[in-house]
PDB file of N, CA and C in Angstrom:
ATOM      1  N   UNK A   1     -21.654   5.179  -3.963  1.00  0.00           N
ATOM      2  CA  UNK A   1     -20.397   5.786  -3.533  1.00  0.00           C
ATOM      3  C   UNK A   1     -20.157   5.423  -2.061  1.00  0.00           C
ATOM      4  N   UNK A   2     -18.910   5.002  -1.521  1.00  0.00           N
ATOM      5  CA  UNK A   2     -18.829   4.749  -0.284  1.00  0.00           C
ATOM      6  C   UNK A   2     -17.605   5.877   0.271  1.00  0.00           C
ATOM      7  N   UNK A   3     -17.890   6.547   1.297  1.00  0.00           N
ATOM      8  CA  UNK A   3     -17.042   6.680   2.143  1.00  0.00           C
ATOM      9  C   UNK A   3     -15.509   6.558   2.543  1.00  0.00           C
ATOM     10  N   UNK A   4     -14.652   6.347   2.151  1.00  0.00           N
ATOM     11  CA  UNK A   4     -13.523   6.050   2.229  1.00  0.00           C
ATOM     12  C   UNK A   4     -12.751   6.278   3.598  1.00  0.00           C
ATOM     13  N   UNK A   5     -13.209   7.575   3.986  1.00  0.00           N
ATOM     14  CA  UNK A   5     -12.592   7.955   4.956  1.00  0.00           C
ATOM     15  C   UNK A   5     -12.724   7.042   6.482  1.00  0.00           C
ATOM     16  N   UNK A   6     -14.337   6.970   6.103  1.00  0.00           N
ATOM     17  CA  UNK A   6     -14.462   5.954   7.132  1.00  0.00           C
ATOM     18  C   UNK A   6     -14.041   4.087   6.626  1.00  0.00           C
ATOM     19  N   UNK A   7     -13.833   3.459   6.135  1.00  0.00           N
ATOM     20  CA  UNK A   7     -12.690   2.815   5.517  1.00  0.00           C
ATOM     21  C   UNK A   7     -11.343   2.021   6.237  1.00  0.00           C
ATOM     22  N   UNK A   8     -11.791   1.462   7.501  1.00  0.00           N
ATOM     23  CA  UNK A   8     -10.753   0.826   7.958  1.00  0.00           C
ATOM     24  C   UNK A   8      -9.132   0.527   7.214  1.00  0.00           C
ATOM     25  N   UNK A   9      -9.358  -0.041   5.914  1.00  0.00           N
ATOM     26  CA  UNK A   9      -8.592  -0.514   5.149  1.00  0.00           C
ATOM     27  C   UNK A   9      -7.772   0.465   4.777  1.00  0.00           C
ATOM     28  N   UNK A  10      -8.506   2.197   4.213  1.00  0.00           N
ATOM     29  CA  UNK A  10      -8.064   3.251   3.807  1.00  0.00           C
ATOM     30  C   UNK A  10      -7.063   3.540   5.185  1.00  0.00           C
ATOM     31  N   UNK A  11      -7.669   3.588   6.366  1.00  0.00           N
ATOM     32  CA  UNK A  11      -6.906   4.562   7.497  1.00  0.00           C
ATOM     33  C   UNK A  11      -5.507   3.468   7.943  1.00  0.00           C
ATOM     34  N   UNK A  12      -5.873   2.313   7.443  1.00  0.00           N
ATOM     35  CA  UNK A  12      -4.643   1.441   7.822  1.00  0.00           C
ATOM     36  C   UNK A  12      -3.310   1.858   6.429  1.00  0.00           C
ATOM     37  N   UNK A  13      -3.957   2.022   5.447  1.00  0.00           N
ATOM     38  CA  UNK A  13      -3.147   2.093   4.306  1.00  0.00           C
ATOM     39  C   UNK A  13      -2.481   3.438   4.281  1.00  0.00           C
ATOM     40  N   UNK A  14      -2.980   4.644   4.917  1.00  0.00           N
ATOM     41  CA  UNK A  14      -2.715   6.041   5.368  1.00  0.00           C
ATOM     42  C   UNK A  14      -1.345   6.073   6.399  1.00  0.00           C
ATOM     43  N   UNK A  15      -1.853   4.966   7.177  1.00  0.00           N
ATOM     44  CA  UNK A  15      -0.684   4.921   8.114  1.00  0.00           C
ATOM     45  C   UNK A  15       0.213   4.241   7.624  1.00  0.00           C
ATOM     46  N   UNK A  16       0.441   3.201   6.674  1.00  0.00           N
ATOM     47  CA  UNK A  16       1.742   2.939   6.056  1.00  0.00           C
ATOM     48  C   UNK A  16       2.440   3.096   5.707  1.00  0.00           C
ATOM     49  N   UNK A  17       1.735   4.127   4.808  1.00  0.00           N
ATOM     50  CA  UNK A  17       2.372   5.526   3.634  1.00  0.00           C
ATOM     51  C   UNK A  17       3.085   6.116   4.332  1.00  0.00           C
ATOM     52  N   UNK A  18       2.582   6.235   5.920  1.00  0.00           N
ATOM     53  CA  UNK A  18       3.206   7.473   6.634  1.00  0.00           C
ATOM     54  C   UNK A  18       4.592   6.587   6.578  1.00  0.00           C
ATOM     55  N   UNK A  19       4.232   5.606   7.678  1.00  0.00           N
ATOM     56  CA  UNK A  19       5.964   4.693   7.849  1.00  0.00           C
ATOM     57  C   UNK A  19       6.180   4.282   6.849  1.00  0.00           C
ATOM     58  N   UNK A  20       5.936   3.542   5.818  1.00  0.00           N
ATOM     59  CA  UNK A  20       7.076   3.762   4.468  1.00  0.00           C
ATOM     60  C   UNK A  20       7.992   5.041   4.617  1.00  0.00           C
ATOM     61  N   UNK A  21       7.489   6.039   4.419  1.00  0.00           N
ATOM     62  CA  UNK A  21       7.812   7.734   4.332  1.00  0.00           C
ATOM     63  C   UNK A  21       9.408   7.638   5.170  1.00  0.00           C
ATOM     64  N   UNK A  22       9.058   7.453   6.477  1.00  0.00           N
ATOM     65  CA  UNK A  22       9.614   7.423   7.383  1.00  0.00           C
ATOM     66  C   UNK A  22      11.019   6.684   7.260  1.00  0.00           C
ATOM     67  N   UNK A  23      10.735   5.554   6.903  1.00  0.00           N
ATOM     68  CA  UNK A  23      11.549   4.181   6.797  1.00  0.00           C
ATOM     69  C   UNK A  23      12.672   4.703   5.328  1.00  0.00           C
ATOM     70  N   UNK A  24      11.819   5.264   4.438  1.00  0.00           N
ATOM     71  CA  UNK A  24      12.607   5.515   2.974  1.00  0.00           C
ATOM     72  C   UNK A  24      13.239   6.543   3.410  1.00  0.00           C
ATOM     73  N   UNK A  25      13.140   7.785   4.014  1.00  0.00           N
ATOM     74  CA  UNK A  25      13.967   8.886   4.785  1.00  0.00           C
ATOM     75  C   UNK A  25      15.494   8.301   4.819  1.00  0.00           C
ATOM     76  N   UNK A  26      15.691   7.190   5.392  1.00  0.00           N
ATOM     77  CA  UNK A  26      16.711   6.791   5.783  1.00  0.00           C
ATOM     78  C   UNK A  26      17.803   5.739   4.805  1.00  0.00           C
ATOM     79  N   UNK A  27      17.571   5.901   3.933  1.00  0.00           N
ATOM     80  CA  UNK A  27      17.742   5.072   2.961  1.00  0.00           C
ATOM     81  C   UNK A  27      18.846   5.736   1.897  1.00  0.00           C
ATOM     82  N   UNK A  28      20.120   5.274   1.484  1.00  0.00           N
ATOM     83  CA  UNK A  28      20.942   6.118   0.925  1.00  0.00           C
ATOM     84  C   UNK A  28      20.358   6.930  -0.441  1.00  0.00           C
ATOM     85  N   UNK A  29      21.038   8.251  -0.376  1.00  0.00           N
ATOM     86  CA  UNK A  29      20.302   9.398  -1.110  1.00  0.00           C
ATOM     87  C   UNK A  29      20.836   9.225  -2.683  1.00  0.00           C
ATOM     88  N   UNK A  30      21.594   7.974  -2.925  1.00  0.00           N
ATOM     89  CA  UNK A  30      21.826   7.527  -4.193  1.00  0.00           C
ATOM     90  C   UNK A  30      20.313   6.984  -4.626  1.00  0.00           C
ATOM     91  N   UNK A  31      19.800   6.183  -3.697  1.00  0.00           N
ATOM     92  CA  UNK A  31      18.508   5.656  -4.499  1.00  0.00           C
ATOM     93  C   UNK A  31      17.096   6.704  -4.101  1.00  0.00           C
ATOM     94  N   UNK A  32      17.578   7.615  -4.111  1.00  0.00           N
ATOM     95  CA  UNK A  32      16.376   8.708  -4.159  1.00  0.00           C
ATOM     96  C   UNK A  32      15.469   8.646  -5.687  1.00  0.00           C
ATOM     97  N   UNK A  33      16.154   8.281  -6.743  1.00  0.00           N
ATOM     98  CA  UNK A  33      15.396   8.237  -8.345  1.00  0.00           C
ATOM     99  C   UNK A  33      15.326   6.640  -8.111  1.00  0.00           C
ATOM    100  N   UNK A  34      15.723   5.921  -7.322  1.00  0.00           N
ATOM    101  CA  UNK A  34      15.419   4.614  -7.594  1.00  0.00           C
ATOM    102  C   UNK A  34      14.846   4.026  -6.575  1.00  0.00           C
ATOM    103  N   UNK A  35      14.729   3.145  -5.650  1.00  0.00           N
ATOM    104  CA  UNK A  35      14.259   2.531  -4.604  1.00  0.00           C
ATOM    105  C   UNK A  35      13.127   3.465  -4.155  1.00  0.00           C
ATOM    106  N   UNK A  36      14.091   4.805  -3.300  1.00  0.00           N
ATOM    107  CA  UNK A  36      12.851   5.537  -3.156  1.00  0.00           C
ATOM    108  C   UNK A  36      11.497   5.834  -3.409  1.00  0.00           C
ATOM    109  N   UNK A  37      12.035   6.340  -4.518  1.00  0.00           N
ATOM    110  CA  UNK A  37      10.624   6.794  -5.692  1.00  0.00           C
ATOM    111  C   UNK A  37       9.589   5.860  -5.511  1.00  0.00           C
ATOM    112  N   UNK A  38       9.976   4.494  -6.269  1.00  0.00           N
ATOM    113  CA  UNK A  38       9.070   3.427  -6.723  1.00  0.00           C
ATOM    114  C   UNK A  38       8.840   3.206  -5.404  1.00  0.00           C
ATOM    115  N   UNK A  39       9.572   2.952  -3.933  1.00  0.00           N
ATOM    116  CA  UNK A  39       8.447   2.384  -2.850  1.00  0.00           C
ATOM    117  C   UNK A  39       7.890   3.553  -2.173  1.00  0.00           C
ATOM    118  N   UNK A  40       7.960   4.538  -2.634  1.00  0.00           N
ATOM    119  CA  UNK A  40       7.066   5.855  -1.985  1.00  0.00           C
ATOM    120  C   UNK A  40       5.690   5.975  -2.817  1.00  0.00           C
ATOM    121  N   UNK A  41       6.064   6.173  -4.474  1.00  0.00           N
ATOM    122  CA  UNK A  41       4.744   5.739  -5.238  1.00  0.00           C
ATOM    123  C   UNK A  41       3.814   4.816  -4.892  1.00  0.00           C
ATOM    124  N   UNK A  42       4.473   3.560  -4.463  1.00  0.00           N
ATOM    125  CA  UNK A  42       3.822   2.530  -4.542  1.00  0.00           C
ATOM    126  C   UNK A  42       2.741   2.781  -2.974  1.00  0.00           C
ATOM    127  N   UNK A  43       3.459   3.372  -2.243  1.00  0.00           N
ATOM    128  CA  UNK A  43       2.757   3.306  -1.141  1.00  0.00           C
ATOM    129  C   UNK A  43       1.632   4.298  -0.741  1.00  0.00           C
ATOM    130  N   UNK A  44       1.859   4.779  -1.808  1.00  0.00           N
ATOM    131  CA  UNK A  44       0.794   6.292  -2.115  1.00  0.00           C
ATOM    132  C   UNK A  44       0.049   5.729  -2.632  1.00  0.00           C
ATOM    133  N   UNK A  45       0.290   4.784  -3.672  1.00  0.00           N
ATOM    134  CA  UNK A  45      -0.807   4.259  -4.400  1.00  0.00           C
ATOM    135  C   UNK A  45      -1.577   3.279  -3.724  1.00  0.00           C
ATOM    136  N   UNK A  46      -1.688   2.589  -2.637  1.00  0.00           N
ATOM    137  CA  UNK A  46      -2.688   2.186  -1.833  1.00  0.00           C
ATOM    138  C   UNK A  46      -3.616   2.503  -1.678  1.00  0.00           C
ATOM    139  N   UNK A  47      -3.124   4.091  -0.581  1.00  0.00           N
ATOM    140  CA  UNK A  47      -5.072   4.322  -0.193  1.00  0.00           C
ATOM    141  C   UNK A  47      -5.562   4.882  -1.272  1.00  0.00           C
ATOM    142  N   UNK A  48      -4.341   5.448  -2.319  1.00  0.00           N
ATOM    143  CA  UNK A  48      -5.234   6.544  -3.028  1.00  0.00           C
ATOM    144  C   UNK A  48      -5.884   6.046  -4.191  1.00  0.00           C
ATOM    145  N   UNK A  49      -5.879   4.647  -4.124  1.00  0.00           N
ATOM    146  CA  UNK A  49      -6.802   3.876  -5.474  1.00  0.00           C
ATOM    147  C   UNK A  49      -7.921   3.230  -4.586  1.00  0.00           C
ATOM    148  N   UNK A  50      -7.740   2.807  -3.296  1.00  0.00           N
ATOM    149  CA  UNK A  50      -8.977   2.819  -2.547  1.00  0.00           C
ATOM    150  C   UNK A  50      -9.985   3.712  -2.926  1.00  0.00           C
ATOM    151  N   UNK A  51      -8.946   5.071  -2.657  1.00  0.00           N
ATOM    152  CA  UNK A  51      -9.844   6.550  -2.247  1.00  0.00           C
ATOM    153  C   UNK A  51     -10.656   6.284  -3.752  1.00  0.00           C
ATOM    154  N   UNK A  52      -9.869   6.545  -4.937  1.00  0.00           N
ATOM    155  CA  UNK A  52     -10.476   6.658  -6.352  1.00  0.00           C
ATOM    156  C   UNK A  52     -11.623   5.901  -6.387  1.00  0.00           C
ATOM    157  N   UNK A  53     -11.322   4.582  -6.440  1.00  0.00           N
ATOM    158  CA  UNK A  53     -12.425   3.398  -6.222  1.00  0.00           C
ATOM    159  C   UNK A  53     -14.182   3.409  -5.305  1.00  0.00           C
ATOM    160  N   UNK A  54     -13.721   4.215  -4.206  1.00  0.00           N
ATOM    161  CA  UNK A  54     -15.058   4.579  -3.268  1.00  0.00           C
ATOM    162  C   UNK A  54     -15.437   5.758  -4.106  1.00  0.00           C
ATOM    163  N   UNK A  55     -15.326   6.456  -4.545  1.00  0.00           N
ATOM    164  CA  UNK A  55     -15.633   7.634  -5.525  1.00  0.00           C
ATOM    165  C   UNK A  55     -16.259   7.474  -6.387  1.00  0.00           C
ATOM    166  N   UNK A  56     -15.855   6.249  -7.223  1.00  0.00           N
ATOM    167  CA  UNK A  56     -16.664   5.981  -8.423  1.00  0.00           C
ATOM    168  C   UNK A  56     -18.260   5.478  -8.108  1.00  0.00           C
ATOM    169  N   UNK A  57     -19.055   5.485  -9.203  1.00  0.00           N
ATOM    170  CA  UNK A  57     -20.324   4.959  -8.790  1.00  0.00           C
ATOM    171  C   UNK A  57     -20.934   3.659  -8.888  1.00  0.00           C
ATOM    172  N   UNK A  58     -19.823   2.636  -9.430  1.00  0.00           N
ATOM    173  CA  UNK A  58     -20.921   1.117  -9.412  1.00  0.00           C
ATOM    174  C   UNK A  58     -19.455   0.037  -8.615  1.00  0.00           C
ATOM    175  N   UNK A  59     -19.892  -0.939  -7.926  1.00  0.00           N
ATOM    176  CA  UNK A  59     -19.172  -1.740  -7.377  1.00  0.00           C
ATOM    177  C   UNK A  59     -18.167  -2.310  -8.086  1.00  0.00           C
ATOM    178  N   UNK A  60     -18.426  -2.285  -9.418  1.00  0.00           N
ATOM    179  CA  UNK A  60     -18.046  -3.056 -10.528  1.00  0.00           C
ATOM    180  C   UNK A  60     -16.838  -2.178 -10.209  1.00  0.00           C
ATOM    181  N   UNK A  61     -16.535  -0.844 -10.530  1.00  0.00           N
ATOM    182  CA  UNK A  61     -15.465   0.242 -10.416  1.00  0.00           C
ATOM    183  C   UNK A  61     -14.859   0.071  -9.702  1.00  0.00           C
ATOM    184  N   UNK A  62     -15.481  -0.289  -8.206  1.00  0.00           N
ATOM    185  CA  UNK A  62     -15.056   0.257  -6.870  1.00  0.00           C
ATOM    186  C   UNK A  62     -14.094  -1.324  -6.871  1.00  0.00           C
ATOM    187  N   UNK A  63     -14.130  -1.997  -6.647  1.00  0.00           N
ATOM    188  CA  UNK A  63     -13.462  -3.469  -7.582  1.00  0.00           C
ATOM    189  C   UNK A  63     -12.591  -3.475  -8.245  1.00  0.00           C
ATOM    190  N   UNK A  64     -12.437  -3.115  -9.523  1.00  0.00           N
ATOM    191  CA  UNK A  64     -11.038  -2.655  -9.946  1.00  0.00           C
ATOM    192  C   UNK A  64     -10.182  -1.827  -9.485  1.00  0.00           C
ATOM    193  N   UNK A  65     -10.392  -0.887  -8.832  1.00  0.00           N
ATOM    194  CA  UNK A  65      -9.347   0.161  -8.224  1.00  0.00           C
ATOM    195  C   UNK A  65      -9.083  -0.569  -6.766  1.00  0.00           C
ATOM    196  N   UNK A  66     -10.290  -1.338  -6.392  1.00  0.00           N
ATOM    197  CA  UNK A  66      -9.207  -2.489  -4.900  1.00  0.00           C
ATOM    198  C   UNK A  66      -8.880  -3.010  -5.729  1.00  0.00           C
ATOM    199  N   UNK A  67      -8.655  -3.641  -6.783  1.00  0.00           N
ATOM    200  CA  UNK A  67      -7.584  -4.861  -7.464  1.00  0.00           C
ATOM    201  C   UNK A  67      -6.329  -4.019  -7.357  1.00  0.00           C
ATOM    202  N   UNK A  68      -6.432  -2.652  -8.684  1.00  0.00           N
ATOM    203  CA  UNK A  68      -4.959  -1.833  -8.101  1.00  0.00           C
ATOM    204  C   UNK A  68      -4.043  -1.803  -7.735  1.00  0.00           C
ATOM    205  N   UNK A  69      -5.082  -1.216  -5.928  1.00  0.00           N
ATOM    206  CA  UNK A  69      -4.211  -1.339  -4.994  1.00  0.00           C
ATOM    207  C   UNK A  69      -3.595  -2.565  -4.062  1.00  0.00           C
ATOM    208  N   UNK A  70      -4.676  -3.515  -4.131  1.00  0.00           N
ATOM    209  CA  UNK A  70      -4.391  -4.789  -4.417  1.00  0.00           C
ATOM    210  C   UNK A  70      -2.049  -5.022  -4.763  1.00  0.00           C
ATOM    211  N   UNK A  71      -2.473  -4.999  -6.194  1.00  0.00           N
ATOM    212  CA  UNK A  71      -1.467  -4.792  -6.766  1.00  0.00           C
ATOM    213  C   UNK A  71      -0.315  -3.754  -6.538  1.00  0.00           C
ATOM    214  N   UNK A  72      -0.431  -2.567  -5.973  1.00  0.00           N
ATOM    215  CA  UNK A  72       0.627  -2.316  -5.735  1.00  0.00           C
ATOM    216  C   UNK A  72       0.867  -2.287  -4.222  1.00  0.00           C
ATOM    217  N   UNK A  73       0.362  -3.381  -3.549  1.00  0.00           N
ATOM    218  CA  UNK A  73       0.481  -3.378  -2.190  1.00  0.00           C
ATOM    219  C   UNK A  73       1.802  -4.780  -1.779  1.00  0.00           C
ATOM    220  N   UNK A  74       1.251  -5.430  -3.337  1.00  0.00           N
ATOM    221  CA  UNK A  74       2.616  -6.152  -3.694  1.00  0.00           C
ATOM    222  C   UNK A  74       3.654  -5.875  -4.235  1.00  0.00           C
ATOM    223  N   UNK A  75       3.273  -4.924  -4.941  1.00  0.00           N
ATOM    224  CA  UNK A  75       4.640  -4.177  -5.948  1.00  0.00           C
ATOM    225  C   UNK A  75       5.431  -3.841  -4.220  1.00  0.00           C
ATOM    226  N   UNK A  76       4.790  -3.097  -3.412  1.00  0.00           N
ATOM    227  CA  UNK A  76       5.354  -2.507  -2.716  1.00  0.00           C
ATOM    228  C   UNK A  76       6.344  -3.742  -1.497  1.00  0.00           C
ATOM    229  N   UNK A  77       5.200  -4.994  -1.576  1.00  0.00           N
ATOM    230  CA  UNK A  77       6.468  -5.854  -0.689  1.00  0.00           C
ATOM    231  C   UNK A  77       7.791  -6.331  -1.728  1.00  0.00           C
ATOM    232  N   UNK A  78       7.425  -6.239  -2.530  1.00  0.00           N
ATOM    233  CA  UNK A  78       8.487  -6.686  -3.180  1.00  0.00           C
ATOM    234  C   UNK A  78       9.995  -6.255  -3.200  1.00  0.00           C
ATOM    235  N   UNK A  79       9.895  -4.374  -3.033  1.00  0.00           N
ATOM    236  CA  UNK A  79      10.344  -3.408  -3.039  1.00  0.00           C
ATOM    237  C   UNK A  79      11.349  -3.745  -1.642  1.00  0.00           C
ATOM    238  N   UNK A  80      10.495  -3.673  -1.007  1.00  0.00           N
ATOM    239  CA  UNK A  80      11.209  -3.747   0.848  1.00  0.00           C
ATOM    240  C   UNK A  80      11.716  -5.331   0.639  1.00  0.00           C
ATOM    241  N   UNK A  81      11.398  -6.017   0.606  1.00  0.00           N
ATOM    242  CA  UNK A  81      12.034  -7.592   0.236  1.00  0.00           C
ATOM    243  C   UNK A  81      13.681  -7.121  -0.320  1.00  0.00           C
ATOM    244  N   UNK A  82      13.820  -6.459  -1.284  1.00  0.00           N
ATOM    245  CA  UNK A  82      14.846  -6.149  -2.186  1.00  0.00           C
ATOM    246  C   UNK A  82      15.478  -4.986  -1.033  1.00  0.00           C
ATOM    247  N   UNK A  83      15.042  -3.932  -0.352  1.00  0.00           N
ATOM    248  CA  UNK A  83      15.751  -3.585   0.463  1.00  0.00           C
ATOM    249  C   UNK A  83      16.041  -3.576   1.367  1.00  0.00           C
ATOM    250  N   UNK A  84      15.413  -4.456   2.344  1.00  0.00           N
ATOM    251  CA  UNK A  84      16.600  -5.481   3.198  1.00  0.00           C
ATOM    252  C   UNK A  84      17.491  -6.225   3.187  1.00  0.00           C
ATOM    253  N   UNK A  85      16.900  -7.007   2.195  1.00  0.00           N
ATOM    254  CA  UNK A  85      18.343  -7.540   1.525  1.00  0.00           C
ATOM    255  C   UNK A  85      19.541  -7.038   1.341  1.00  0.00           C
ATOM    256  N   UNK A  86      19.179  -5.708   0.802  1.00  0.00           N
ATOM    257  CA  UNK A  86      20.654  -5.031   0.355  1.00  0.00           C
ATOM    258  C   UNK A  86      21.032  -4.734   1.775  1.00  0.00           C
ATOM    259  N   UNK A  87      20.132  -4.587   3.052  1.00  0.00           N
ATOM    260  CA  UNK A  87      20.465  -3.896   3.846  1.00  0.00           C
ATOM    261  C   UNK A  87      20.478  -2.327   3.770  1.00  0.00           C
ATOM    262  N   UNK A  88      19.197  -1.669   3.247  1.00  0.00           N
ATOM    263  CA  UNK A  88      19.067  -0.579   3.587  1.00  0.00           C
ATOM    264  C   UNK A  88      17.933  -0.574   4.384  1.00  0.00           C
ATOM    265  N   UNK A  89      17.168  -1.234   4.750  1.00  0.00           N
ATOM    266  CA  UNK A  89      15.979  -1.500   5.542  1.00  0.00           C
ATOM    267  C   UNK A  89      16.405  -2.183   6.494  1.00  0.00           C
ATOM    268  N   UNK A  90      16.075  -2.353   7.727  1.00  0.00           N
ATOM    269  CA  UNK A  90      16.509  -2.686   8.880  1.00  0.00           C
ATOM    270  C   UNK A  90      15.374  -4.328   9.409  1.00  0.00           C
ATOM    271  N   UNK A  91      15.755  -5.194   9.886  1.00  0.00           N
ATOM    272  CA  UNK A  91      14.842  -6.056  10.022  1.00  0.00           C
ATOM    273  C   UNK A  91      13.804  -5.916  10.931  1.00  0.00           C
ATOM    274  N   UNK A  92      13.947  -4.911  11.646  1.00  0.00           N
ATOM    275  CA  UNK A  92      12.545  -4.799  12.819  1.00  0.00           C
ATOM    276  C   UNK A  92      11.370  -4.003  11.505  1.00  0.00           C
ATOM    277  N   UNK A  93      12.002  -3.131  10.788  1.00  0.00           N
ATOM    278  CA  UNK A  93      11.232  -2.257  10.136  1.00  0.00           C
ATOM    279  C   UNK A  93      10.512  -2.975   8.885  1.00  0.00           C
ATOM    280  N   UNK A  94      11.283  -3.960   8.573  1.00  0.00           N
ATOM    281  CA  UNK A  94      11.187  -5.033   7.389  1.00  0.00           C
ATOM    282  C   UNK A  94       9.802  -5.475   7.767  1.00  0.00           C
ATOM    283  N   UNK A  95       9.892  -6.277   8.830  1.00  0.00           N
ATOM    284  CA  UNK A  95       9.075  -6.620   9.513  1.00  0.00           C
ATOM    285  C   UNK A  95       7.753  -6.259   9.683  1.00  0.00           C
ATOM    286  N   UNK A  96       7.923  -5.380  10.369  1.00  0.00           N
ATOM    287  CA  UNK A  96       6.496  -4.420  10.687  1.00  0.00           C
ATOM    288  C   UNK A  96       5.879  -4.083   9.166  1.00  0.00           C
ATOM    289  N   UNK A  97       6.627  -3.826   8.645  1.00  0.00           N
ATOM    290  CA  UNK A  97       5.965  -3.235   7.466  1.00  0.00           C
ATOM    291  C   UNK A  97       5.212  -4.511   6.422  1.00  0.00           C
ATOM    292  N   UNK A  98       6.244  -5.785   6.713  1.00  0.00           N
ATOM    293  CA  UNK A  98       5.666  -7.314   5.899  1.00  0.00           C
ATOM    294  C   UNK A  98       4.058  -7.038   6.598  1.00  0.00           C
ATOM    295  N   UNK A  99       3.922  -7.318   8.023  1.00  0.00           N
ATOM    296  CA  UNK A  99       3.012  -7.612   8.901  1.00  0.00           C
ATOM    297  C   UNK A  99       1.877  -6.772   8.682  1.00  0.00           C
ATOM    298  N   UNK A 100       1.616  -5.835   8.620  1.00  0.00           N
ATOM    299  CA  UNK A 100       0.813  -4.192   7.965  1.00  0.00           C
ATOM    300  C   UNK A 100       0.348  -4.691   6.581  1.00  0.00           C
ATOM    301  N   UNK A 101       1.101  -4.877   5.528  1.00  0.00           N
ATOM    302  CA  UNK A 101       0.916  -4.690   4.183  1.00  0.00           C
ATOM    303  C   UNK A 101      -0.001  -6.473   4.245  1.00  0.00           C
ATOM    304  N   UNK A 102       0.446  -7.427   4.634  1.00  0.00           N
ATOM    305  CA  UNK A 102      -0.317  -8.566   5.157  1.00  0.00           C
ATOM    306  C   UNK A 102      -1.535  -8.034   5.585  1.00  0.00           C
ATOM    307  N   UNK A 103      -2.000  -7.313   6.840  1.00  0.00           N
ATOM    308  CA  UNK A 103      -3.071  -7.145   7.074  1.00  0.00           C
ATOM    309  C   UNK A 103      -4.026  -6.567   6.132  1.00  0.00           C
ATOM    310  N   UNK A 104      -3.528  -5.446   5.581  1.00  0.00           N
ATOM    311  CA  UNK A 104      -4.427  -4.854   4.393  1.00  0.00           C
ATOM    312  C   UNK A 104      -4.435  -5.429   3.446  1.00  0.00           C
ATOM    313  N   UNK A 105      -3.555  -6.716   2.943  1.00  0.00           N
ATOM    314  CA  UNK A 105      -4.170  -7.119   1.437  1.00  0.00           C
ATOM    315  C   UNK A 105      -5.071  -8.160   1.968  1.00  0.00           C
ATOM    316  N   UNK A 106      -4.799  -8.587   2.939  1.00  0.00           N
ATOM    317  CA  UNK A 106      -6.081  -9.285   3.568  1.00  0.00           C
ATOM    318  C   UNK A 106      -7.352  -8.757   4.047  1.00  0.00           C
ATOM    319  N   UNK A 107      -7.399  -7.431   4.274  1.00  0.00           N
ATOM    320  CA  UNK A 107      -8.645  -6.730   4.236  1.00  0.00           C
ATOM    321  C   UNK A 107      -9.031  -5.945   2.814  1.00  0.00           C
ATOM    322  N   UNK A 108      -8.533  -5.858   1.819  1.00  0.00           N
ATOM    323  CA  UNK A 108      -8.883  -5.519   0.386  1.00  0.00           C
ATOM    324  C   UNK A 108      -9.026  -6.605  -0.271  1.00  0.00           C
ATOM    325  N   UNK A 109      -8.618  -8.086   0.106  1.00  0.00           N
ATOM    326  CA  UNK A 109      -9.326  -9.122  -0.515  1.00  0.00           C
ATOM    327  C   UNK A 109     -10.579  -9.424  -0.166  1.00  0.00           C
ATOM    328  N   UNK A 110     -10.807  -9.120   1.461  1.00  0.00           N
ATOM    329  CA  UNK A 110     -12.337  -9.495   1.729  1.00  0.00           C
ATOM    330  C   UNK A 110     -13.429  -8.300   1.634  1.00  0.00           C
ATOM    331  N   UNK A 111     -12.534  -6.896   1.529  1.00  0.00           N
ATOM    332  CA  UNK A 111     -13.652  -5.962   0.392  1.00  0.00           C
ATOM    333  C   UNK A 111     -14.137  -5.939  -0.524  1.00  0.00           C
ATOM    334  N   UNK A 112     -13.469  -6.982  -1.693  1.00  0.00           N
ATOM    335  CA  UNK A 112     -13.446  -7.272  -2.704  1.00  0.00           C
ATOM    336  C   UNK A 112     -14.458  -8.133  -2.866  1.00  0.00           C
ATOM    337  N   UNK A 113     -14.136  -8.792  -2.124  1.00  0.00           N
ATOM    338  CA  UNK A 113     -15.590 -10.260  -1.996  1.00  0.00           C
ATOM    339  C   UNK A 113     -16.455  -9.897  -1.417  1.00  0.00           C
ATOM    340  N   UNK A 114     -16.820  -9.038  -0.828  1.00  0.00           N
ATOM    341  CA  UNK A 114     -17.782  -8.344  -0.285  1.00  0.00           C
ATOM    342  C   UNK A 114     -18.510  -6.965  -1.346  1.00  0.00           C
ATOM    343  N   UNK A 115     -17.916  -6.775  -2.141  1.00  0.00           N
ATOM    344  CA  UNK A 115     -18.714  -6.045  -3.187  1.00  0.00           C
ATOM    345  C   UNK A 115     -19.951  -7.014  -4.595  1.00  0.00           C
ATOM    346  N   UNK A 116     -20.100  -8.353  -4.007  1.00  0.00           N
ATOM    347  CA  UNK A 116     -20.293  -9.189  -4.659  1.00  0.00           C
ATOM    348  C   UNK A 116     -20.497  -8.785  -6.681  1.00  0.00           C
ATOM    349  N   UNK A 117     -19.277  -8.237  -7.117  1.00  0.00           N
ATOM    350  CA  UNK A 117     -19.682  -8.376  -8.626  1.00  0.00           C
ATOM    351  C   UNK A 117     -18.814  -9.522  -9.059  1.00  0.00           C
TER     352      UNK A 117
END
């Protein structure tokens, strides 16, 4: 079982969630069942399949739940891709958030390889 909390990857993915949060606040209250939702889920679902993953007991586990989040760390650029475009996301925020979600799938790929299963 590992730790999560201590978890670089986790406390970076904590703080995303937060600014996602932040960023979707502002976002017209028509796509509250739509846009919203799915990039607020998605961004929840980061650390918290990390979190699941350090919980479990064999690497093998802890491995699939970084794949996951892995996965919805893309679901989630995809999301912001689509709402800047429309222009409900702003390009500084676009930005920051590409740059972030970059860093952590680049640190959950080399957790990944570092669990050698």
């Amino acid at each position: 079982m590992h730790r999560y909390k201590e978890l670089k990857v986790w406390q970076k993915a904590i703080d995303l969630a937060v600014e996602v949060y932040r960023i979707t606040e502002k976002l017209p209250a028509e796509e509250r069942f739509g846009l919203i939702s799915q990039i607020n889920r998605c961004a929840i679902s980061i650390p918290s399949n990390i979190a699941e993953g350090a919980g479990r007991n064999t690497n093998k586990d802890f491995n699939h739940f970084l794949g996951i989040s892995l996965g919805s760390s893309f679901e989630l650029d995809t999301q912001m891709i689509i709402s800047n475009r429309l222009g409900y996301v702003n390009n500084a925020d676009f930005e920051e958030i590409e740059k972030e979600l970059e860093y952590i799938q680049n640190m959950i790929v080399k957790l990944k390889q570092n669990l050698n299963v």
